[in-house]
N, C-alpha and C. Protein backbone atom coordinates (compact mmCIF):
# COMPACT_ATOMS: atom_id res chain seq x y z
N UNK A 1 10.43 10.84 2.90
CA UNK A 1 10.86 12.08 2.34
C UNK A 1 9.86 12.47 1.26
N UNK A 2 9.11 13.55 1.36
CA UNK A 2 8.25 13.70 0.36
C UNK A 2 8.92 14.44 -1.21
N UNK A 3 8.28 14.15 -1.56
CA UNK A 3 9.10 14.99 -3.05
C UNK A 3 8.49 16.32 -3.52
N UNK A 4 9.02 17.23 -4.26
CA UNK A 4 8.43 18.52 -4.29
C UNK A 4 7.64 18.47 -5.94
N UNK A 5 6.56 18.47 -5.78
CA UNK A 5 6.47 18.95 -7.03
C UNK A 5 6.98 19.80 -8.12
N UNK A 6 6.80 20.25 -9.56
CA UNK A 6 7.30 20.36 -10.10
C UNK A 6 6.46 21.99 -10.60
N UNK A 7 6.91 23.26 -10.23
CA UNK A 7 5.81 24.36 -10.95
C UNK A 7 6.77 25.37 -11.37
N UNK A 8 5.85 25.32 -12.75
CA UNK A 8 6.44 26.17 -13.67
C UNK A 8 6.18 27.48 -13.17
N UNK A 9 7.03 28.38 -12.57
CA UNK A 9 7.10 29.58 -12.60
C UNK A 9 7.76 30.42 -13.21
N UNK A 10 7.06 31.35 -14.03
CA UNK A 10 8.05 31.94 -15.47
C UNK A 10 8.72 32.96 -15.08
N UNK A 11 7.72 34.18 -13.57
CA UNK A 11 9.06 35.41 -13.42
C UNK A 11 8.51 35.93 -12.24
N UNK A 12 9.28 36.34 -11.60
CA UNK A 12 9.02 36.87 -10.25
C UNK A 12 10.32 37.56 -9.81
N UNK A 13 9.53 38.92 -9.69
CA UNK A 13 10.23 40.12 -9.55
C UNK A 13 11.03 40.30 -8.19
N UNK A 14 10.60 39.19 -6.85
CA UNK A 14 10.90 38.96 -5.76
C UNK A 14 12.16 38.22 -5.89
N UNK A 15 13.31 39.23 -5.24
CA UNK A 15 14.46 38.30 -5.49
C UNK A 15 14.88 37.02 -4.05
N UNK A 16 14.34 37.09 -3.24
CA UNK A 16 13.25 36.22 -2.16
C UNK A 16 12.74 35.35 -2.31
N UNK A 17 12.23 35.26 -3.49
CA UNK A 17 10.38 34.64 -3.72
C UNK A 17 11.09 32.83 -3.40
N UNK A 18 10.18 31.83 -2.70
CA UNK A 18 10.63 30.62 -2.68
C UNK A 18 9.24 30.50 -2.56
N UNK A 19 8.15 29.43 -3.62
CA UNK A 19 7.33 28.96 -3.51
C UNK A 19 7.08 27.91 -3.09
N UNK A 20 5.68 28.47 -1.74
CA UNK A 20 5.13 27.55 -0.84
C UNK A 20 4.93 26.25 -1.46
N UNK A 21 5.20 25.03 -1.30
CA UNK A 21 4.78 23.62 -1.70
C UNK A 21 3.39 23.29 -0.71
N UNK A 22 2.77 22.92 -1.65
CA UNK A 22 1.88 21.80 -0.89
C UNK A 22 2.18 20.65 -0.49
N UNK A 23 2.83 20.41 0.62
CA UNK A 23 3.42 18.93 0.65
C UNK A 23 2.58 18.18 1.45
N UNK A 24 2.74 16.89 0.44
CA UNK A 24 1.75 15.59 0.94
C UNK A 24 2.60 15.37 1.76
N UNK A 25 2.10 15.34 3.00
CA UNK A 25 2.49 14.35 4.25
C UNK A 25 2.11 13.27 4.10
N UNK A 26 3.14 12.13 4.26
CA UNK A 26 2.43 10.46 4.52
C UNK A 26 1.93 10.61 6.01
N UNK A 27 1.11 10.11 6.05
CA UNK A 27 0.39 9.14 7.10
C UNK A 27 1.09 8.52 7.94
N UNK A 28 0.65 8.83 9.39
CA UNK A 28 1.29 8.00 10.41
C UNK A 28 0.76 6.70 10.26
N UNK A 29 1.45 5.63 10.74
CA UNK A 29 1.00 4.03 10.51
C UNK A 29 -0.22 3.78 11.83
N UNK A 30 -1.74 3.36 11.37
CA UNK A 30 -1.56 3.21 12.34
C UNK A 30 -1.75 1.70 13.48
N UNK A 31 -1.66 1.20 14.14
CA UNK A 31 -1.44 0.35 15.07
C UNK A 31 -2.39 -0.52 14.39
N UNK A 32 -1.77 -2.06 14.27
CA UNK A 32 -1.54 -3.08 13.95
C UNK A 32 -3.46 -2.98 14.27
N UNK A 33 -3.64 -3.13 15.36
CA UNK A 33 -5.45 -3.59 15.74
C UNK A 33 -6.49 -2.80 15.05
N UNK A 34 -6.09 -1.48 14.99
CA UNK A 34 -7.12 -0.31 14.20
C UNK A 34 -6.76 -0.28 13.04
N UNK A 35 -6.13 -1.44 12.57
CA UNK A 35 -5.92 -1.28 10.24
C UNK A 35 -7.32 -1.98 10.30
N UNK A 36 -7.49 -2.00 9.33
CA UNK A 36 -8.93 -2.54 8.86
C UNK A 36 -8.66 -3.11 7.28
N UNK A 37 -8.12 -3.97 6.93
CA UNK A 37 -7.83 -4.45 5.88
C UNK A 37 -8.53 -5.78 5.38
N UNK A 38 -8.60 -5.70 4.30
CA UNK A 38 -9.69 -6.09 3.01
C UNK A 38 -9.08 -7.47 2.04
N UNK A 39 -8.91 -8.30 2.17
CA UNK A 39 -7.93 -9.39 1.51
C UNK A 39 -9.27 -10.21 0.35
N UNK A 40 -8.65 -10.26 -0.97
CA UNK A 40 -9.68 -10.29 -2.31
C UNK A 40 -8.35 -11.16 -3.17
N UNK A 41 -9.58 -11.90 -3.83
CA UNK A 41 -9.00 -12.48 -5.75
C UNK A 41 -9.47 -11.31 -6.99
N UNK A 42 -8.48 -11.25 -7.17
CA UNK A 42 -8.78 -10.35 -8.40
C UNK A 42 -7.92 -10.49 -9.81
N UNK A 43 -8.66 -10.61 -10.92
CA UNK A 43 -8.21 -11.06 -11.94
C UNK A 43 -8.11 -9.92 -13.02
N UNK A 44 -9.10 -8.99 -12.70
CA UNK A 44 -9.04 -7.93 -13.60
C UNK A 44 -7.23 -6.90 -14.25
N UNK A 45 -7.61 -6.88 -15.65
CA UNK A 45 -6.34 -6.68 -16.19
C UNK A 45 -5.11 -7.56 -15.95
N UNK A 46 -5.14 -8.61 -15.90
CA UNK A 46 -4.12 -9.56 -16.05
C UNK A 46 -4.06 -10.69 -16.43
N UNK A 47 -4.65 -10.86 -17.30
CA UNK A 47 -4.59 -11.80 -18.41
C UNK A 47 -5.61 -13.06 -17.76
N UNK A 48 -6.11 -13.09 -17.45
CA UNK A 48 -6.53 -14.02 -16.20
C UNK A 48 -5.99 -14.59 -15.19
N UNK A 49 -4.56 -14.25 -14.80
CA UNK A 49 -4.29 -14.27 -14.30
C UNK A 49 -4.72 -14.26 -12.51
N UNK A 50 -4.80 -14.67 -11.67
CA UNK A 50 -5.09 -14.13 -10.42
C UNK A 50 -4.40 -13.89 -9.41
N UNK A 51 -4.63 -12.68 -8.52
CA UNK A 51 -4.00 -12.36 -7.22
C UNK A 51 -4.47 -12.09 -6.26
N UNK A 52 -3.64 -12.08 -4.72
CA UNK A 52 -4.50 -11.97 -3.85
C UNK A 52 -4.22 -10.43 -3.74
N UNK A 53 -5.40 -10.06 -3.33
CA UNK A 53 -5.10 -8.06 -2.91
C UNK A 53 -5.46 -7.70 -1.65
N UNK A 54 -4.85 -7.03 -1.30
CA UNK A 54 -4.99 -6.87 0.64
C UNK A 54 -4.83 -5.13 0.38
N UNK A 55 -6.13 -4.70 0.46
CA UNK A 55 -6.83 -3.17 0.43
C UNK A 55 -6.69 -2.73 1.67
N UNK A 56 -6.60 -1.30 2.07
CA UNK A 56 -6.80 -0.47 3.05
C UNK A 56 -6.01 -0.13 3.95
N UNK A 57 -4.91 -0.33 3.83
CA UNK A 57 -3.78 -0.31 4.67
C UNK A 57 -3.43 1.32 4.87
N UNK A 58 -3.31 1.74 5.90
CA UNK A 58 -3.01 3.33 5.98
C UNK A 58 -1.65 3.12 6.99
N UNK A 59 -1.05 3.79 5.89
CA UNK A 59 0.49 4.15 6.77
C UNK A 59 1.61 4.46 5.74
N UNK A 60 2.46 4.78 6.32
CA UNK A 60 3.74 5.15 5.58
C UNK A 60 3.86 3.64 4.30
N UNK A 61 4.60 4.19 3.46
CA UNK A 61 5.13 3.62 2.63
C UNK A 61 6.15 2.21 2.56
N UNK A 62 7.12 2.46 3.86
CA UNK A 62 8.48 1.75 3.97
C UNK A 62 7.37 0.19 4.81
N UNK A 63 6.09 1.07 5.58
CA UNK A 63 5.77 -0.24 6.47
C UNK A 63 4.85 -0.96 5.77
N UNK A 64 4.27 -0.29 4.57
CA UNK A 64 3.57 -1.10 3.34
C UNK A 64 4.59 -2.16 3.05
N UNK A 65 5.49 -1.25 2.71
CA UNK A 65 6.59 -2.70 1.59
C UNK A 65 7.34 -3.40 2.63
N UNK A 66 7.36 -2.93 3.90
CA UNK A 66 7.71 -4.34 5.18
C UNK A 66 6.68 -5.74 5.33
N UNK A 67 4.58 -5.19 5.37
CA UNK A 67 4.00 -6.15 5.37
C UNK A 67 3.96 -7.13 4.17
N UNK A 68 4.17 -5.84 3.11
CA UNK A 68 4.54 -6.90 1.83
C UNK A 68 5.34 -7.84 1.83
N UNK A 69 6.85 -7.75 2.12
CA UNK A 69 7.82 -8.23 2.02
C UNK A 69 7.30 -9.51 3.23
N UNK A 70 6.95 -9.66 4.39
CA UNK A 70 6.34 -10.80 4.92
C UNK A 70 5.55 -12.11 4.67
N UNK A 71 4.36 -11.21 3.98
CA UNK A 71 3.48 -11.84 3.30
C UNK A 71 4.27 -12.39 2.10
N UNK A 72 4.99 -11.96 1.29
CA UNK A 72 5.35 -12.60 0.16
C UNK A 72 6.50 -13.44 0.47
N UNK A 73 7.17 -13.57 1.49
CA UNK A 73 7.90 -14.34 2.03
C UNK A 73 7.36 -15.61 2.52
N UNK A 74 6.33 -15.36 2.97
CA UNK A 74 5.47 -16.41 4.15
C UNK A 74 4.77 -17.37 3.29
N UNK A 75 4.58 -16.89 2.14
CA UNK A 75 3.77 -17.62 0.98
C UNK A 75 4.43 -17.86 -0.13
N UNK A 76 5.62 -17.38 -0.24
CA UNK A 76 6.68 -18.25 -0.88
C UNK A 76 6.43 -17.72 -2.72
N UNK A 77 6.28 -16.15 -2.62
CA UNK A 77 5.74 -16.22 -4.30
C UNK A 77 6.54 -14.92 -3.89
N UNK A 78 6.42 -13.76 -5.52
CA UNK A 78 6.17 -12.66 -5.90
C UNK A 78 5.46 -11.77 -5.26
N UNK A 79 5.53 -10.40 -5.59
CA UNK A 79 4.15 -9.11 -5.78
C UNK A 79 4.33 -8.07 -5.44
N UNK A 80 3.75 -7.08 -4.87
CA UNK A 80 4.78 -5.69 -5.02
C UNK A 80 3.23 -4.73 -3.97
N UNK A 81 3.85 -4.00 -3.61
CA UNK A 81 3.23 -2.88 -2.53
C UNK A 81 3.51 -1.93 -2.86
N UNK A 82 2.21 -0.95 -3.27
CA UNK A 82 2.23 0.15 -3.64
C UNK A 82 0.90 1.18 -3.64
N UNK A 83 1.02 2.25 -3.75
CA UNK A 83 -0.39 2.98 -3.44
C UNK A 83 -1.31 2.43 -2.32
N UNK A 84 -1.14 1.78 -1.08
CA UNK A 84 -1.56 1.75 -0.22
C UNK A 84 -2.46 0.14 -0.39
N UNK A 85 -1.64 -0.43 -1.51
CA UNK A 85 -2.33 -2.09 -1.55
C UNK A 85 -1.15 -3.25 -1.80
N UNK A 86 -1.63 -4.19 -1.24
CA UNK A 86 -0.51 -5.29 -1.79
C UNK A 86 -1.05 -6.28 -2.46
N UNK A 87 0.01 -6.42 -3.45
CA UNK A 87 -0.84 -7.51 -3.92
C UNK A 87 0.50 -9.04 -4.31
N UNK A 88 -0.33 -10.00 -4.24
CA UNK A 88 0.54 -11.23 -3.84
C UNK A 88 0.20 -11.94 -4.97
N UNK A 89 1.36 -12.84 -5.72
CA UNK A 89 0.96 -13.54 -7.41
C UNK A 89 0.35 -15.01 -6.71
N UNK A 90 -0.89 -15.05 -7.09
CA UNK A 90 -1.62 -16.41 -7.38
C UNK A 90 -2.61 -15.94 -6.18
N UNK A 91 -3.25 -17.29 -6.01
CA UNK A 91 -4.27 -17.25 -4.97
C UNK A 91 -4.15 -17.96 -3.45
N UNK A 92 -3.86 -16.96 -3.16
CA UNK A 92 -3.42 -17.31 -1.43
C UNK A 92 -4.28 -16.76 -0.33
N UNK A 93 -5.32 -16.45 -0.53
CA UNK A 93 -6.73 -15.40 -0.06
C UNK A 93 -6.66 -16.00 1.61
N UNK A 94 -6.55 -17.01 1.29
CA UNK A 94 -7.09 -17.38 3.01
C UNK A 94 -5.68 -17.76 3.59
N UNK A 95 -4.77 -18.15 3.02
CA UNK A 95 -3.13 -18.14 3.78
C UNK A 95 -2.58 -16.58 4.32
N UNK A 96 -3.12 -15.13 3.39
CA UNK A 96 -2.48 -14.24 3.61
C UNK A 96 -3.52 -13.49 4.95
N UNK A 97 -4.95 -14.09 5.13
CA UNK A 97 -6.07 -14.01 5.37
C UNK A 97 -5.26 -14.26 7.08
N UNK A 98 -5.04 -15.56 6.94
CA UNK A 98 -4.63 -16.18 8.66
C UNK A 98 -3.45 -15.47 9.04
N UNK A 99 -2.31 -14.87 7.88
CA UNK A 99 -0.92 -14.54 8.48
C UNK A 99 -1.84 -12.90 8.75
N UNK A 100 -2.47 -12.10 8.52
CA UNK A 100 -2.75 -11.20 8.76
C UNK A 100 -3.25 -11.34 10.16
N UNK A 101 -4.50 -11.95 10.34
CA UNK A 101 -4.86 -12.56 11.78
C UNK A 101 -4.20 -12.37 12.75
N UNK A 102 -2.81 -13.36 12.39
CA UNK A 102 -2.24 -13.61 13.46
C UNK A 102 -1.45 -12.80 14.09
N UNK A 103 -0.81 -11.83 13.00
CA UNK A 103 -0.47 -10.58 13.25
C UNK A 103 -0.97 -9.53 13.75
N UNK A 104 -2.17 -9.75 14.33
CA UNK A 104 -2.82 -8.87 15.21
C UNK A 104 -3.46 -7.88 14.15
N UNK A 105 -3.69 -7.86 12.98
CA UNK A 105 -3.91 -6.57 11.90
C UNK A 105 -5.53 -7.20 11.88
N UNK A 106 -6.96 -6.12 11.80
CA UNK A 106 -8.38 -6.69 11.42
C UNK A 106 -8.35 -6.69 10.00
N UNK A 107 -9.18 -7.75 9.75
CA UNK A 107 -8.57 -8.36 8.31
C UNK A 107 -10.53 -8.66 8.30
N UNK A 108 -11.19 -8.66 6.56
CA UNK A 108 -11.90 -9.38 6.31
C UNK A 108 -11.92 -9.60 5.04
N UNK A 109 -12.31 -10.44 4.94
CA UNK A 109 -12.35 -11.59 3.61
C UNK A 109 -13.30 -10.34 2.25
N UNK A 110 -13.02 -10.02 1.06
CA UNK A 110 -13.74 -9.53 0.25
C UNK A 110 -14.30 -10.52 -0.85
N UNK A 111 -15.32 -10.39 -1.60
CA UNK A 111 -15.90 -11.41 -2.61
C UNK A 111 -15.92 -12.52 -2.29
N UNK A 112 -15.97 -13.67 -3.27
CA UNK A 112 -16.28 -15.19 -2.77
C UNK A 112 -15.19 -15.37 -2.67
């Protein structure tokens, strides 16, 4: 469901008038073989903390936070899916690396 933005319109003489939205359409998902996703350690802004991040995912929202919810199941931690990345607490680079694999999704390894 997309949400409508928010525009200030102060007066309009049109007792009619309903302003056009620009609405962001999400993205169709698409098929498991043509994702092309990016799996990385990244420490930046978190205390030093590290996580694994799995970049590039194009698709709806609900099937982001489904692969999330797998992956963070499968590896037995935390982390949260959002803006089109997931990211998983600690370093699991090459565990989330093989469950992607196997899932038929193209996956490659980012940084060392």
């Amino acid at each position: 469901m997309a949400k409508k933005k928010k525009i200030n319109i102060v007066y309009s003489t049109n007792q009619n008038f309903d302003y056009d939205y620009d609405d962001e359409q999400e993205e169709d998902t698409l098929p498991k073989s043509e994702q092309k996703l990016y799996v990385s350690i990244d420490r930046k802004q978190r205390k030093g903390k590290a996580v694994t991040l799995v970049e590039g995912f194009i698709g709806t929202d609900d099937d982001l936070k489904d692969l999330g919810k797998i992956l963070k199941t499968k590896c037995g931690v935390g982390g949260s899916a959002k803006n089109g990345e997931i990211i998983i607490q600690g370093e699991h680079k090459d565990k989330v690396f093989d469950l992607l694999k196997n899932e038929g999704y193209g996956v490659k390894k980012k940084g060392g």
